[in-house]
Protein backbone atom coordinates (compact mmCIF):
# COMPACT_ATOMS: atom_id res chain seq x y z
CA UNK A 1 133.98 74.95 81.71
CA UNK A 2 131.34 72.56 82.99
CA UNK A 3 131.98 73.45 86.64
CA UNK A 4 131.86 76.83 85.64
CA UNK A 5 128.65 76.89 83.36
CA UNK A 6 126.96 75.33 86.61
CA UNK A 7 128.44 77.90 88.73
CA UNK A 8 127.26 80.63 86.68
CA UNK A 9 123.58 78.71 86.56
CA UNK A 10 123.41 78.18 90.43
CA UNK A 11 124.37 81.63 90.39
CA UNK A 12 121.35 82.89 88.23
CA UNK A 13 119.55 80.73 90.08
CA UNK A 14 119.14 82.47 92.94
CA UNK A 15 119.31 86.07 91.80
CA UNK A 16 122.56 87.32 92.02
CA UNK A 17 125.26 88.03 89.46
CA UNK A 18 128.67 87.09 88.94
CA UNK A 19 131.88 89.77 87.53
CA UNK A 20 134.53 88.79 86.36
CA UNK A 21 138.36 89.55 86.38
CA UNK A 22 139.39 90.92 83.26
CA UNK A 23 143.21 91.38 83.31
CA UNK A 24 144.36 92.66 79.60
CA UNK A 25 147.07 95.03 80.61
CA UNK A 26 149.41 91.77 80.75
CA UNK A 27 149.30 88.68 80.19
CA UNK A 28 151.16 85.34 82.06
CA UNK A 29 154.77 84.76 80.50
CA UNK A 30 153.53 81.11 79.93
CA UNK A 31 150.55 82.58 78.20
CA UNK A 32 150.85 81.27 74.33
CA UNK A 33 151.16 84.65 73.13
CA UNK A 34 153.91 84.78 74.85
CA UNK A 35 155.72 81.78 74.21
CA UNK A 36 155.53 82.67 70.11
CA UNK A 37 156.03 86.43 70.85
CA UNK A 38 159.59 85.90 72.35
CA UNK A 39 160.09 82.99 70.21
CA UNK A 40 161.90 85.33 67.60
CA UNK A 41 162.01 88.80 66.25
CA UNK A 42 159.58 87.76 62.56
CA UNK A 43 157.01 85.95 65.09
CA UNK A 44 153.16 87.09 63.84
CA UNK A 45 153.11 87.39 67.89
CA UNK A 46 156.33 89.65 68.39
CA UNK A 47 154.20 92.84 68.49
CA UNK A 48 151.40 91.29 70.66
CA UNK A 49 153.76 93.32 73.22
CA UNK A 50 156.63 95.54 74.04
CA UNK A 51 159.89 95.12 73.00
CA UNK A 52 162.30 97.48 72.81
CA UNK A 53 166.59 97.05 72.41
CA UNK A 54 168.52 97.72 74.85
CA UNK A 55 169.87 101.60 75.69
CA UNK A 56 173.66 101.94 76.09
CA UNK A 57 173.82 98.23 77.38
CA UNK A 58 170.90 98.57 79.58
CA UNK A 59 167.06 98.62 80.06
CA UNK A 60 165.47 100.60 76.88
CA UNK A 61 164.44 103.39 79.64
CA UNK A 62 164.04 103.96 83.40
CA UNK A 63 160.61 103.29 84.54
CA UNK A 64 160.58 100.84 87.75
CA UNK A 65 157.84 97.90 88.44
CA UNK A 66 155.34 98.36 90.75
CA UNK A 67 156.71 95.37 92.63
CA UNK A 68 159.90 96.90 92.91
CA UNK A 69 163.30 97.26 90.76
CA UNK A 70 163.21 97.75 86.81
CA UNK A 71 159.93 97.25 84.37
CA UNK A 72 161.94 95.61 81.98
CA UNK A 73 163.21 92.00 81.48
CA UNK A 74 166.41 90.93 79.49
CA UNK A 75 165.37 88.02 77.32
CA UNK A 76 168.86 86.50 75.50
CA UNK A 77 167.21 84.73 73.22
CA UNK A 78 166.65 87.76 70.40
CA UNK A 79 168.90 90.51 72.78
CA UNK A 80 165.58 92.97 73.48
CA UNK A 81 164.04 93.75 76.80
CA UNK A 82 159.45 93.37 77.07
CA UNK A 83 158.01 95.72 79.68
CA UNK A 84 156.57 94.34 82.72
CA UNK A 85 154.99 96.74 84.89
CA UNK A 86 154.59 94.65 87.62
CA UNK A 87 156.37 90.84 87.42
CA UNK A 88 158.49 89.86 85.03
CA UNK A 89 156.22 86.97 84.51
CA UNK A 90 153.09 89.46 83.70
CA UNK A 91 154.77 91.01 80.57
CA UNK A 92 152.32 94.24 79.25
CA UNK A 93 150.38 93.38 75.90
CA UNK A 94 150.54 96.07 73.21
CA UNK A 95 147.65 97.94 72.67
CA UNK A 96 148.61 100.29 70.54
CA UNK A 97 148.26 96.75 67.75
CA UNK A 98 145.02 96.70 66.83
CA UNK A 99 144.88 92.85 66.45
CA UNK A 100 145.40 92.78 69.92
CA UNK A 101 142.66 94.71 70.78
CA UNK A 102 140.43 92.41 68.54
CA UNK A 103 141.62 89.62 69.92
CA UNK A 104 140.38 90.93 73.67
CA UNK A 105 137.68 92.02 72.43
CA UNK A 106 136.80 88.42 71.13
CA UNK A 107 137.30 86.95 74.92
CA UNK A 108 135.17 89.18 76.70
CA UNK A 109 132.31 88.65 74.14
CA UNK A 110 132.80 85.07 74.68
CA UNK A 111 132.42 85.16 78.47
CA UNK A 112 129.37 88.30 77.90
CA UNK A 113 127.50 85.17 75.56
CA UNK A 114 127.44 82.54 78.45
CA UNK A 115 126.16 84.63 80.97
CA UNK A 116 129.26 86.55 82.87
CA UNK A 117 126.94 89.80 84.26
CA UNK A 118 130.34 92.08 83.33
CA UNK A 119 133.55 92.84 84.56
CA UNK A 120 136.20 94.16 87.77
CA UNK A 121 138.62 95.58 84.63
CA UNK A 122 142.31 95.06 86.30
CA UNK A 123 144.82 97.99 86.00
CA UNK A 124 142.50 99.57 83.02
CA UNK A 125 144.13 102.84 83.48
CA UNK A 126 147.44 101.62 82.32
CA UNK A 127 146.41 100.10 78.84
CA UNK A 128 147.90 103.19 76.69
CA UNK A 129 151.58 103.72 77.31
CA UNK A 130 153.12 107.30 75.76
CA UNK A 131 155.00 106.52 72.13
CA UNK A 132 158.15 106.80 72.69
CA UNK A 133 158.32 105.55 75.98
CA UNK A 134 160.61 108.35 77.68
CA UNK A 135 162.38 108.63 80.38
CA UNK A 136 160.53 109.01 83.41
CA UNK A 137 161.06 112.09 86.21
CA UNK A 138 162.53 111.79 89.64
CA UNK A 139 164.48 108.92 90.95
CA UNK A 140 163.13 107.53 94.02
CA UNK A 141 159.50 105.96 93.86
CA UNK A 142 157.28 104.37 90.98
CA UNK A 143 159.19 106.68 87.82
CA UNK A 144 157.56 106.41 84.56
CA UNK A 145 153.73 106.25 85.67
CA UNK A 146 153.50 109.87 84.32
CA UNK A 147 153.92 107.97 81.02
CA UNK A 148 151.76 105.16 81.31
CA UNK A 149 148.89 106.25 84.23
CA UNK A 150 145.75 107.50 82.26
CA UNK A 151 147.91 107.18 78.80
CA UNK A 152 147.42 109.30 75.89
CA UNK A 153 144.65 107.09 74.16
CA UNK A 154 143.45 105.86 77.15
CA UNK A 155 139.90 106.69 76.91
CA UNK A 156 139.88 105.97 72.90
CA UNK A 157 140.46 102.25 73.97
CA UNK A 158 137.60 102.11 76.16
CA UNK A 159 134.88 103.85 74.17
CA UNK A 160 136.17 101.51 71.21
CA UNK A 161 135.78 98.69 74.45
CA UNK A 162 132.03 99.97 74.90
CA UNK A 163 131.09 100.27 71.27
CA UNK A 164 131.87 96.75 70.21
CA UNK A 165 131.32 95.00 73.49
CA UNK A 166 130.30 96.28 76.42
CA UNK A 167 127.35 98.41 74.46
CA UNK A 168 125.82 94.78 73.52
CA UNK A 169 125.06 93.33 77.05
CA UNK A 170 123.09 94.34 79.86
CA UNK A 171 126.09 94.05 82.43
CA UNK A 172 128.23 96.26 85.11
CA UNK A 173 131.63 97.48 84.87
CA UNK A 174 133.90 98.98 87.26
CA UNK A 175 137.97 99.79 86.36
CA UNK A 176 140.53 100.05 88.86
CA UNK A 177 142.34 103.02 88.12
CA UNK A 178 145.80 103.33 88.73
CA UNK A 179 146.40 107.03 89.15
CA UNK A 180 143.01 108.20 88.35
CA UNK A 181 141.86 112.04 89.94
CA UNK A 182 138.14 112.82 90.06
CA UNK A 183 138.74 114.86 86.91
CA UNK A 184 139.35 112.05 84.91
CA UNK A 185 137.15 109.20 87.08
CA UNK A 186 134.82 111.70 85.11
CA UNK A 187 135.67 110.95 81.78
CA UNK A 188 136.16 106.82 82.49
CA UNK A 189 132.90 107.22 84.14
CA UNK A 190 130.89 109.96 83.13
CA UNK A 191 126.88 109.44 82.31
CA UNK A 192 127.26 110.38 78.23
CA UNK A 193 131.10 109.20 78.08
CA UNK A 194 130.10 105.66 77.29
CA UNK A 195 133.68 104.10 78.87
CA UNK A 196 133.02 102.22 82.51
CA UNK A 197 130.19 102.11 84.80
CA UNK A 198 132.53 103.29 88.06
CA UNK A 199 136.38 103.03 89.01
CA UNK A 200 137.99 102.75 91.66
CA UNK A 201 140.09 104.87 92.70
CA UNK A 202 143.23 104.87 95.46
CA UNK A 203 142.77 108.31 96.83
CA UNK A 204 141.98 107.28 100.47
CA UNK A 205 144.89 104.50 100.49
CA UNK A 206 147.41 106.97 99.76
CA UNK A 207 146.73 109.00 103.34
CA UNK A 208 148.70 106.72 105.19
CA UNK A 209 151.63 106.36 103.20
CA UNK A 210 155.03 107.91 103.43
CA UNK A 211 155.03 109.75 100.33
CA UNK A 212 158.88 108.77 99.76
CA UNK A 213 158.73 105.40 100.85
CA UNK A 214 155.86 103.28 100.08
CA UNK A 215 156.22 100.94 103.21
CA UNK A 216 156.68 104.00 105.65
CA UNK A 217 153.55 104.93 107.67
CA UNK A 218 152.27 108.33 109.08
CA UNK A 219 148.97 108.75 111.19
CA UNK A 220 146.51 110.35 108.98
CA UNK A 221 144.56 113.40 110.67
CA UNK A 222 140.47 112.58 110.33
CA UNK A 223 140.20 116.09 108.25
CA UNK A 224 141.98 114.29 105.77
CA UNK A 225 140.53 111.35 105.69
CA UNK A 226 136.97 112.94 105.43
CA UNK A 227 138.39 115.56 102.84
CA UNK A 228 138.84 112.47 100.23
CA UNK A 229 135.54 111.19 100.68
CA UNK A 230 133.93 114.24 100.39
CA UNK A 231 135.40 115.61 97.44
CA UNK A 232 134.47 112.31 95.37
CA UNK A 233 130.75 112.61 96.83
CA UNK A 234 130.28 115.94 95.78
CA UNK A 235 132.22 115.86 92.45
CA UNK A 236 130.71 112.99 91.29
CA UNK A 237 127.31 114.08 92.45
CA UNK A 238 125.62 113.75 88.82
CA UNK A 239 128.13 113.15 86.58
CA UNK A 240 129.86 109.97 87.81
CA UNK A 241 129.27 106.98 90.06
CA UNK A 242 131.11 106.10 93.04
CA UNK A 243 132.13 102.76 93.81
CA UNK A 244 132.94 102.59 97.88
CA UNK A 245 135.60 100.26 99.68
CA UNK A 246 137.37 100.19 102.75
CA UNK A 247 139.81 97.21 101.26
CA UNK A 248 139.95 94.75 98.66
CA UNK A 249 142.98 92.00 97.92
CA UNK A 250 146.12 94.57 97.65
CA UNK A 251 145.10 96.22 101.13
CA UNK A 252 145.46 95.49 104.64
CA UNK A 253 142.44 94.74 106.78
CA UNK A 254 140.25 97.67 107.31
CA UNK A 255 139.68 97.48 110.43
CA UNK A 256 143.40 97.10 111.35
CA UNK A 257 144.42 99.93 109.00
CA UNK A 258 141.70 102.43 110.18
CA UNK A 259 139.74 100.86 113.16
CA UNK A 260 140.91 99.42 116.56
CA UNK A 261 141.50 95.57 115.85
CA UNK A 262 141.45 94.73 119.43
CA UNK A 263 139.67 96.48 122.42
CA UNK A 264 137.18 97.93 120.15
CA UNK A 265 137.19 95.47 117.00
CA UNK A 266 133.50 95.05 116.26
CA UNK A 267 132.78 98.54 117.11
CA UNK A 268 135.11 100.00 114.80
CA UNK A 269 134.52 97.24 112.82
CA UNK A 270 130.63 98.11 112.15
CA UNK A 271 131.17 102.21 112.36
CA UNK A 272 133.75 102.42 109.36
CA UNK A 273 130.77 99.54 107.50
CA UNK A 274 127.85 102.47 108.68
CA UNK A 275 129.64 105.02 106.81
CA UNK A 276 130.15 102.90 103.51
CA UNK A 277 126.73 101.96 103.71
CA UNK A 278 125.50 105.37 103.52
CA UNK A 279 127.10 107.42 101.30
CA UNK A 280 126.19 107.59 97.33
CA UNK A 281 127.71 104.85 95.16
CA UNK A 282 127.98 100.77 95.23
CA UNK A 283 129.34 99.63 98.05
CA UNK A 284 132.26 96.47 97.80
CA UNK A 285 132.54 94.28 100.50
CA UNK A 286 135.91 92.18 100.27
CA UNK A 287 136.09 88.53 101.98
CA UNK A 288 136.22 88.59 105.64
CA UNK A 289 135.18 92.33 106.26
CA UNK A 290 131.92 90.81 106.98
CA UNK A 291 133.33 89.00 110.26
CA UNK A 292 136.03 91.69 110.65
CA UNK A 293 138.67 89.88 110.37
CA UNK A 294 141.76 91.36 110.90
CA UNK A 295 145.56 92.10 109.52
CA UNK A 296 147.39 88.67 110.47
CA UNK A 297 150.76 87.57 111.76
CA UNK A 298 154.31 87.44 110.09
CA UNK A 299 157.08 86.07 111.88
CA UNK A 300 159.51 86.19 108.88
CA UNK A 301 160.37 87.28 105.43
CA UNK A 302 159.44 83.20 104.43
CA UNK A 303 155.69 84.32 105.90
CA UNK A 304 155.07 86.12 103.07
CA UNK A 305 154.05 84.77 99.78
CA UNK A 306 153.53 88.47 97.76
CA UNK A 307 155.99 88.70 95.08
CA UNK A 308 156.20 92.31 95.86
CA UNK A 309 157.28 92.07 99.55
CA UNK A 310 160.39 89.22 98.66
CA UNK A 311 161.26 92.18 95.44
CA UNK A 312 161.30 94.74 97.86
CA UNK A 313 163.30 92.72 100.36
CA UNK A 314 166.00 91.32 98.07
CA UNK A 315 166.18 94.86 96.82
CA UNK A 316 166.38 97.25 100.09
CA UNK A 317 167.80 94.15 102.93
CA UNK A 318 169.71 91.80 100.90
CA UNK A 319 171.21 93.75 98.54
CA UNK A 320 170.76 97.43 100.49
CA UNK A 321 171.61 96.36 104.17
CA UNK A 322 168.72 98.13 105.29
CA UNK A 323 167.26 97.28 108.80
CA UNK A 324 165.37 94.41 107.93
CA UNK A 325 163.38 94.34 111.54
CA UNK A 326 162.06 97.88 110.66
CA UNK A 327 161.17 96.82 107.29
CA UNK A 328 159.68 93.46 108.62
CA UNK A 329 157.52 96.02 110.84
CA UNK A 330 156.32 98.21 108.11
CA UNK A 331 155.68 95.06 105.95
CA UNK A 332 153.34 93.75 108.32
CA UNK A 333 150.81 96.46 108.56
CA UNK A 334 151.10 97.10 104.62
CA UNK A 335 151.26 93.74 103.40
CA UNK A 336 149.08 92.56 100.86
CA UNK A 337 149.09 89.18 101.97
CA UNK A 338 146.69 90.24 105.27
CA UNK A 339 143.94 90.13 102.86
CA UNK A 340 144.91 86.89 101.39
CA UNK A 341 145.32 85.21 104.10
CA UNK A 342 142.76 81.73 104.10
CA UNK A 343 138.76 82.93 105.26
CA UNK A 344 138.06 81.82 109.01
CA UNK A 345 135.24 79.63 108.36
CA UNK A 346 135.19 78.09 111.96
CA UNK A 347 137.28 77.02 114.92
CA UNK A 348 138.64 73.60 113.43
CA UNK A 349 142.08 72.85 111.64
CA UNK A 350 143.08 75.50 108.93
CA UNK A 351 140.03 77.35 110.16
CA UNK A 352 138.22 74.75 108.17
CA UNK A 353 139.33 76.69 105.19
CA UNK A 354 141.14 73.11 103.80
CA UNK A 355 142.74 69.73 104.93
CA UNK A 356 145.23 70.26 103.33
CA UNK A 357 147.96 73.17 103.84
CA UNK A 358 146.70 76.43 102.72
CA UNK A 359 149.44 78.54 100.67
CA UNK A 360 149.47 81.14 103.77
CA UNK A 361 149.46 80.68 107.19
CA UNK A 362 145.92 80.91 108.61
CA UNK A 363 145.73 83.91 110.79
CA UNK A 364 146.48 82.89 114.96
CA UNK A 365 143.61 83.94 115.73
CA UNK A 366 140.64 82.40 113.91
CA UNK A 367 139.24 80.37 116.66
CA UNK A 368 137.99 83.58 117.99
CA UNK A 369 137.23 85.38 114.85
CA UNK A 370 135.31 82.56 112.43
CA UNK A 371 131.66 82.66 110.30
CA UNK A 372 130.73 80.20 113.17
CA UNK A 373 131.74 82.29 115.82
CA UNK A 374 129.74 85.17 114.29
CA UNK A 375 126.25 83.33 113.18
CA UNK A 376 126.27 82.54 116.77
CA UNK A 377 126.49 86.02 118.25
CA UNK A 378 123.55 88.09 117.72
CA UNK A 379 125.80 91.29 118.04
CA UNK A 380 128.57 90.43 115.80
CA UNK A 381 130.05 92.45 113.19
CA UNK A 382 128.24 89.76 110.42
CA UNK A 383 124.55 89.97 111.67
CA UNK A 384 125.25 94.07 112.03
CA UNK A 385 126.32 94.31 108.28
CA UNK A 386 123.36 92.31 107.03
CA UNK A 387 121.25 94.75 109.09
CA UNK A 388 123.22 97.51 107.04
CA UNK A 389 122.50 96.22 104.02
CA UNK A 390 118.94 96.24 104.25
CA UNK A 391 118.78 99.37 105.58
CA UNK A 392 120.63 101.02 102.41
CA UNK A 393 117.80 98.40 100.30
CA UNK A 394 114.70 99.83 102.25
CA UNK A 395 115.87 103.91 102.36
CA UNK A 396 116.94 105.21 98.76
CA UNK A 397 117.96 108.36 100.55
CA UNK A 398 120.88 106.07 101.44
CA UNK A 399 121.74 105.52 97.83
CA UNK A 400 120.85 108.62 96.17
CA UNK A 401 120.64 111.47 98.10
CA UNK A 402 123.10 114.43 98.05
CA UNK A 403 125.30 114.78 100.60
CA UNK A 404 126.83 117.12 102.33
CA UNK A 405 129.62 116.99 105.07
CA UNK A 406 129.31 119.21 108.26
CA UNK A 407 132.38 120.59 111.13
CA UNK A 408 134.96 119.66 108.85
CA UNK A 409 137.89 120.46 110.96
CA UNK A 410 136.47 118.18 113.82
CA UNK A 411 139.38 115.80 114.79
CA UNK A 412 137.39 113.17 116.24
CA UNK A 413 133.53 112.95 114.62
CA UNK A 414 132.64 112.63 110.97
CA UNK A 415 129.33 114.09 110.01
CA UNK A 416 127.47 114.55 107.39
CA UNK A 417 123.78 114.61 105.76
CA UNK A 418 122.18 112.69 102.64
CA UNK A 419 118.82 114.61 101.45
CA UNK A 420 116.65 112.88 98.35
CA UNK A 421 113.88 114.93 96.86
CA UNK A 422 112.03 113.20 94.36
CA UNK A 423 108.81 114.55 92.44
CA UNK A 424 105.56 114.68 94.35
CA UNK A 425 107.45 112.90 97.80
CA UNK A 426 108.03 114.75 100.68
CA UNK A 427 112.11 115.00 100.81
CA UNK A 428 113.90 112.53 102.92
CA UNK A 429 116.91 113.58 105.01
CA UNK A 430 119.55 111.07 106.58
CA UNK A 431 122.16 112.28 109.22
CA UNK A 432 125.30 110.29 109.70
CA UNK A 433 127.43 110.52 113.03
CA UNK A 434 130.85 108.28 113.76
CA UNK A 435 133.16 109.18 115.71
CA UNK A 436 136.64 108.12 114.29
CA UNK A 437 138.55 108.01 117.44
CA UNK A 438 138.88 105.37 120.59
CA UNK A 439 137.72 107.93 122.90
CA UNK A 440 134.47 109.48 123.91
CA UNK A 441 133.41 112.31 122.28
CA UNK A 442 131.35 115.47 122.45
CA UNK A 443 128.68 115.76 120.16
CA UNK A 444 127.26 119.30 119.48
CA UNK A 445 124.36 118.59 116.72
CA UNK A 446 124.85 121.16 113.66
CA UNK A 447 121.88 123.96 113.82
CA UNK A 448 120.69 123.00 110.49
CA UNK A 449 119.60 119.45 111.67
CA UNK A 450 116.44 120.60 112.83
CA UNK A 451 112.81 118.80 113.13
CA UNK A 452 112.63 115.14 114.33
CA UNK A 453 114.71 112.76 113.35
CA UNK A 454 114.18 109.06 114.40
CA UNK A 455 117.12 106.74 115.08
CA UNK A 456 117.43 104.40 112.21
CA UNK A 457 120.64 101.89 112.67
CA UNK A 458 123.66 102.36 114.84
CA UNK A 459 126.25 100.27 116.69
CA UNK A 460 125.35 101.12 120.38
CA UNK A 461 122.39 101.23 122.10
CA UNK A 462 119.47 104.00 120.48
CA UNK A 463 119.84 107.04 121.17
CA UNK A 464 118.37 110.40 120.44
CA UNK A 465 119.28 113.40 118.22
CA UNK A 466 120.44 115.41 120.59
CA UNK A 467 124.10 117.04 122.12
CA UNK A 468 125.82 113.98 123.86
CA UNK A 469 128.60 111.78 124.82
CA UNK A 470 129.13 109.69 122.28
CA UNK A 471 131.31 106.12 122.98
CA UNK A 472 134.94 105.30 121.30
CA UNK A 473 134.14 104.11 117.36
CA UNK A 474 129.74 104.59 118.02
CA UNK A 475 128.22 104.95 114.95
CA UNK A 476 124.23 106.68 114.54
CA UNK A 477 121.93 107.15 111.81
CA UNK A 478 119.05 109.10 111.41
CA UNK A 479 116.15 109.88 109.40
CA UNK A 480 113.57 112.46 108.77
C-alpha cells in the first residue's frame, strides 16, 4: 500500500488519473471468501456464491464457461457444484445476497477515499444471473448467456452501485459489457439513468468471427465494419457516451487483425488511430498500439499461457482429435496472449522489458518494433499518435460533433463528417477519409462537402479536398 499510495501521488502529481480494475463478478478460489464458503454447507460465507446440487449425477444445468467446457465445478467436500463462468478458479459471487453487495460496496469506497479517480468495471453485465438458473438454448457455442448477459436485475445493482458509491466521488466509470446492444448500452449509460459513465461494448469484434466456432475466421466486408460504428455514433448521439477501441488485453493486435502488419504497418497502423481519434466518445489506447506493435509468434500449444487456449485445446485436440495444426492456425491470429505479450521497450535482451524471463515469449521481432526505435523516427506510428491526440485536444468538433457517415456501400473508403454548432460560433465541420484497403483508391468527394476545407492531420503527404488517388491505408482530415 505504500508503493501504491506513492503511485497514486506521482500520479496526481502530474495531472493525470489512475482507474482501476474492479472485478466483482468472481472472485479468486484462494480468495478468503472462498476458502470459508466451500468450507461447509452452515458457513456464514456459503451464500457469498453459487451453489447448487448436482442434476441427475451431473452439473446443476448446462451453461458452458467462456473458457471452454462446463461453468460448473464439482467440489467433494459438501457434494454441490459453484458456478464459474470463466475458470474454475474465478468462482461467480452471489449478488442476489445483499451482504455481498455491501461488502463490495465497502471496497470500492475504500479505494474512492485514497484517491483511485474510478473504475474499468470487469464483466459488469454478468452480475445478475436469472433465478432459477435454467437450462440454456442450443448446444454448440457459449449456452446459458441468455440467462446471465444483461440479467434480470442487472441495472437495479448498478443504480444501487451509483447511489451509495459512485454518486459520492468525482470519478469515471466505464463497464465492459458482455452482450450489451445499443438499446441497453442506453440504459447502463444513459445521461438521467445514473448506472456507468460508458461501456464497452464487443459489437465490432464479433465481425470476424465464425459465428459457430469462435476460433474460425471470415473476412469482414468494410460495409460491415462501418455499419457497427455508425450505428453506435448515431444512437448514442445524446443519450449515451461512446467509449472507442480498436483492442484491449482479450484481443489481438489491431493492426494485425484489421490493418496490414507488414508492407504497410505504420500506415495502417496510424489510419485505423485517425479514425478513433475522430469520432464522438473517449478514445482507449491499449499498451503497444502506440508503437504498433503487432500479433506475435506461436510455435506450439506450450507458447501459450491463456487458460482459455490450453481449455479449448484439451477439449477439441486432445480429447476431440481435431486437426490441431488448423486449430494452432486459428489460435494464433485470435489469441489473447498477442496482447500480452511483454512491451518492446528497446532493442536489448527481453526487449528490455526484464532480466529476468518474462512469462511469454517476447515477440521475434522487437528489435525492429521498440519505444526506442520509434522516439527516434520522426514518422513513426508513436510521434503520429501524439500528433492525433492533440489534434482531438485543440478541435472539439473532434469530440462532439455529430456525425454522419457518407457512400456506405463503398468497399474500399470510409467516410464520414463531424459538424459542432455551438451558440453564437460559426459551426465547425470535420471530414474524415481512410481508405480501408491495401490498394489505391478512387476518391469521388460527396457533393455536400462543399466550401473550403483545409487539410488538418493525415498519414501521407497534404493534400487537397478534391477527387483523387488516394494510397493503400492513407488517412485525411479536414476542417472547415
Amino acid at each position: 500500500m505504500e508503493d501504491f499510495r506513492e503511485m497514486l501521488e506521482g500520479i496526481h502529481s502530474r495531472d493525470m488519473k489512475l482507474l482501476m480494475d474492479l472485478v466483482v463478478n468472481h472472485t479468486s478460489d484462494e480468495h478468503r471468501w472462498f476458502v470459508e464458503s466451500r468450507s461447509s454447507k452452515d458457513n456464514p460465507y456459503r451464500d457469498y456464491y453459487i451453489w447448487r446440487d448436482p442434476k441427475d449425477g451431473k452439473e446443476p444445468n448446462n451453461w458452458t464457461s467462456y473458457f471452454s467446457g462446463p461453468a460448473w465445478q464439482y467440489d467433494e467436500k459438501t457434494g454441490q457444484y459453484y458456478l464459474h463462468l470463466f475458470s474454475k478458479k474465478q468462482p461467480d459471487l452471489n449478488w442476489e445476497n445483499e451482504t455481498v453487495r455491501r461488502e463490495v460496496y465497502d471496497m470500492m469506497k475504500f479505494w474512492l477515499g485514497i484517491g483511485c479517480d474510478g473504475f474499468r468495471m470487469d464483466v459488469a453485465s454478468l452480475y445478475s444471473k436469472t433465478p432459477g438458473l435454467p437450462d440454456g438454448k442450443g448446444t454448440t457455442g457459449l449456452i446459458g448467456h441468455e440467462y446471465y448477459q444483461n440479467g434480470p436485475r442487472i441495472h437495479e445493482f448498478l443504480r444501487e452501485m451509483n447511489r451509495e458509491v459512485l454518486s459520492h466521488y468525482d470519478i469515471m466509470t466505464v463497464g465492459e459489457m458482455s452482450g450489451v446492444t445499443i438499446d441497453e448500452a442506453i440504459k447502463y449509460a444513459g445521461k438521467k439513468r445514473r448506472e456507468l459513465n460508458m461501456v464497452f461494448q464487443f459489437d465490432q469484434d464479433a465481425l470476424d468471427h465464425d459465428p459457430d466456432d469462435k476460433w474460425g475466421r471470415r473476412a469482414v466486408p468494410l460495409p460491415e465494419l462501418k455499419k457497427v460504428f455508425s450505428d453506435w455514433q448515431i444512437r448514442l448521439e445524446g443519450k449515451a457516451w461512446n467509449s472507442l477501441y480498436w483492442t484491449n488485453h482479450d484481443q489481438p493486435r489491431t493492426v494485425s487483425r484489421w490493418g496490414n502488419d507488414r508492407r504497410y504497418r505504420k500506415e495502417s497502423q496510424k489510419m485505423l488511430y485517425t479514425m478513433l481519434m475522430t469520432l464522438q466518445g473517449t478514445p482507449y489506447i491499449y499498451q503497444g498500439e502506440e508503437i504498433g506493435m503487432t500479433n506475435s509468434v506461436f510455435d506450439g500449444i506450450e507458447d501459450f499461457d491463456d487458460v482459455e487456449i490450453h481449455n479449448c485445446w484439451k477439449e477439441r485436440v486432445v480429447e476431440g482429435h481435431e486437426d490441431p495444426e488448423a486449430l494452432l492456425k486459428a489460435m494464433r491470429f485470435r489469441a489473447r496472449d498477442n496482447a500480452r505479450t511483454p512491451m518492446q521497450w528497446d532493442d536489448s535482451d527481453n526487449a528490455g522489458f526484464s532480466t529476468g524471463k518474462p512469462w511469454l515469449k517476447i515477440n521475434p521481432n522487437y528489435k525492429e518494433i521498440n519505444v526506442k526505435e520509434a522516439l527516434a523516427d520522426p514518422d513513426s506510428v508513436f510521434h503520429y499518435m501524439q500528433k492525433l491526440i492533440r489534434m482531438r485536444k485543440e478541435n472539439p468538433v473532434a469530440v462532439y460533433g455529430v456525425y454522419k457517415e457518407y457512400q456506405h456501400d463503398n468497399e474500399q473508403l470510409f467516410l464520414y463528417e463531424r459538424v459542432l454548432e455551438e451558440e453564437g460560433q460559426k459551426a465547425r465541420t470535420m471530414y474524415v477519409v481512410l481508405n480501408f484497403s491495401d490498394h489505391e483508391a478512387e476518391f469521388e468527394k460527396p457533393e455536400e462537402w462543399d466550401g473550403a476545407a483545409k487539410y488538418l492531420i493525415g498519414n501521407m503527404s497534404e493534400a487537397p479536398l478534391e477527387n483523387r488517388t488516394l494510397q493503400p491505408y492513407e488517412a485525411a482530415v479536414y476542417l472547415k
